[in-house]
Each structure stands twice: as structure tokens, then as C-alpha cells.
Protein backbone atom coordinates (compact mmCIF):
# COMPACT_ATOMS: atom_id res chain seq x y z
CA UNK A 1 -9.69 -8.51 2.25
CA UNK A 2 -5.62 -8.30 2.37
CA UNK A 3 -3.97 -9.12 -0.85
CA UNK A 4 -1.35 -11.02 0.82
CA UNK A 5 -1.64 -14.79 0.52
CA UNK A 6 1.32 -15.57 3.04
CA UNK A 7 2.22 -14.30 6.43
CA UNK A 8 5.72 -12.70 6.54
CA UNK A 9 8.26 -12.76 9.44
CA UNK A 10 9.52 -8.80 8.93
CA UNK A 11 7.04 -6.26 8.94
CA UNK A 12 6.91 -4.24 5.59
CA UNK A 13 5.88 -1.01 3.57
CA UNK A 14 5.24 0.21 0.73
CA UNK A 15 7.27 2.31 -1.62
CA UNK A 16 7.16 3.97 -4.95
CA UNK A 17 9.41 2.43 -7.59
CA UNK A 18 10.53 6.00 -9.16
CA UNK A 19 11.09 8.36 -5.75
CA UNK A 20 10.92 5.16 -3.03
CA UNK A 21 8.84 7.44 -0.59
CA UNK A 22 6.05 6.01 1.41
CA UNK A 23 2.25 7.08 0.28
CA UNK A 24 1.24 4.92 -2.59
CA UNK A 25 -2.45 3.50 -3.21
CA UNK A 26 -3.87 1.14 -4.63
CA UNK A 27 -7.69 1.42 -6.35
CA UNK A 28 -10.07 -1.34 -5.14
CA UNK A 29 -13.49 -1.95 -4.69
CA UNK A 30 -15.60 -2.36 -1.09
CA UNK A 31 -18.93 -3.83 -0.63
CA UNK A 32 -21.07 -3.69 2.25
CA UNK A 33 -20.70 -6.83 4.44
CA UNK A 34 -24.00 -7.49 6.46
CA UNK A 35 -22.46 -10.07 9.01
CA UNK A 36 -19.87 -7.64 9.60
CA UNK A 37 -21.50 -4.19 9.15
CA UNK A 38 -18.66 -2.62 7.78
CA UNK A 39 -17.33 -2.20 4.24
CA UNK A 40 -14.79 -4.87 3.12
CA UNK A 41 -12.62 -4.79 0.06
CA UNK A 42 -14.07 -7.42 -2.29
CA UNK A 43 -11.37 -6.39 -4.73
CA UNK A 44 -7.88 -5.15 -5.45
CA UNK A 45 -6.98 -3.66 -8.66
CA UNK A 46 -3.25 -3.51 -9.91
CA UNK A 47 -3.25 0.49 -10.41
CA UNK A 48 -0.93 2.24 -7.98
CA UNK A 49 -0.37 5.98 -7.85
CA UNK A 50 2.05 7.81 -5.48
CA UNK A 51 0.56 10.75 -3.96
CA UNK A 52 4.64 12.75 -3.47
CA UNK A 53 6.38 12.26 -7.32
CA UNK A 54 2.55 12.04 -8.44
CA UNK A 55 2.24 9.19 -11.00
CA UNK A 56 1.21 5.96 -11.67
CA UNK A 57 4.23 3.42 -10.19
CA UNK A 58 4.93 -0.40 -9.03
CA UNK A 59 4.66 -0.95 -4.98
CA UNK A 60 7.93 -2.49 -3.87
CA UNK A 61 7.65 -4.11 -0.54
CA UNK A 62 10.57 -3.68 1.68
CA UNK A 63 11.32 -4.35 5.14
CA UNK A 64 10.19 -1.29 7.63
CA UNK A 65 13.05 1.23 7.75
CA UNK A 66 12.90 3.33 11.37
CA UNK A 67 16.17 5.56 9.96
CA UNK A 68 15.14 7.46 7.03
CA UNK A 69 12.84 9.94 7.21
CA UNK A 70 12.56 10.40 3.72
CA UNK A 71 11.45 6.50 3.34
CA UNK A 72 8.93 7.56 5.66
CA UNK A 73 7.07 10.01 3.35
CA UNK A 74 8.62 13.35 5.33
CA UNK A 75 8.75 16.48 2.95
């Protein structure tokens, strides 16, 4: 399952709203697809965490930045 409805032109990532590093999840739920024998999400809650300022935050979507390192999720 992807939880985007529409294709975009720019490729994108995700940041944290509060530090705007990379490395922030989302909870969801997989089930066990027998036509493709692999797990699928089947569901994708609204909870995000970031895993560097560790605490619960909005994604923001942005376009792909190749400059900053500390977009990227570098210590």
C-alpha cells in the first residue's frame, strides 16, 4: 500500500517538523497477502515519531535535497 493518491513530478522525503532531519516513521499495520506472498501494508496510521530529536512530529514532504547533509539524517 503507498499512502499517496497522486503521482508527483519531483521526487520527495520526509522530514521532521521540529529538527527537519530525515528518519521519521510512521506506525501501520501489514497483513499477509497470499497472491503475493509477502506482507503488504493494509493500513497507515497518522502517528509519526522521529528517531534523531526523538518525539512524536508532522512529516513535511519536501523536494529531495542532494546539498545538506544534515537534511539527510547525518549526525
Amino acid at each position: 500500500m503507498n499512502a499517496r493518491i497522486t503521482p508527483v513530478d519531483t521526487p520527495l522525503e520526509v522530514a521532521c517538523e521540529h529538527c527537519g532531519r530525515l528518519g521519521v516513521t510512521r506506525e501501520a499495520w501489514a497483513e499477509w497477502s497470499v497472491a503475493e506472498q509477502a506482507w503488504v501494508l493494509s493500513h497507515l496510521f497518522d502517528f509519526a515519531f522521529c528517531h534523531h530529536c526523538h518525539r512524536p512530529t508532522r512529516p513535511v514532504e519536501r523536494p529531495v535535497s542532494d546539498t545538506d547533509p544534515a537534511a539527510k539524517g547525518a549526525v
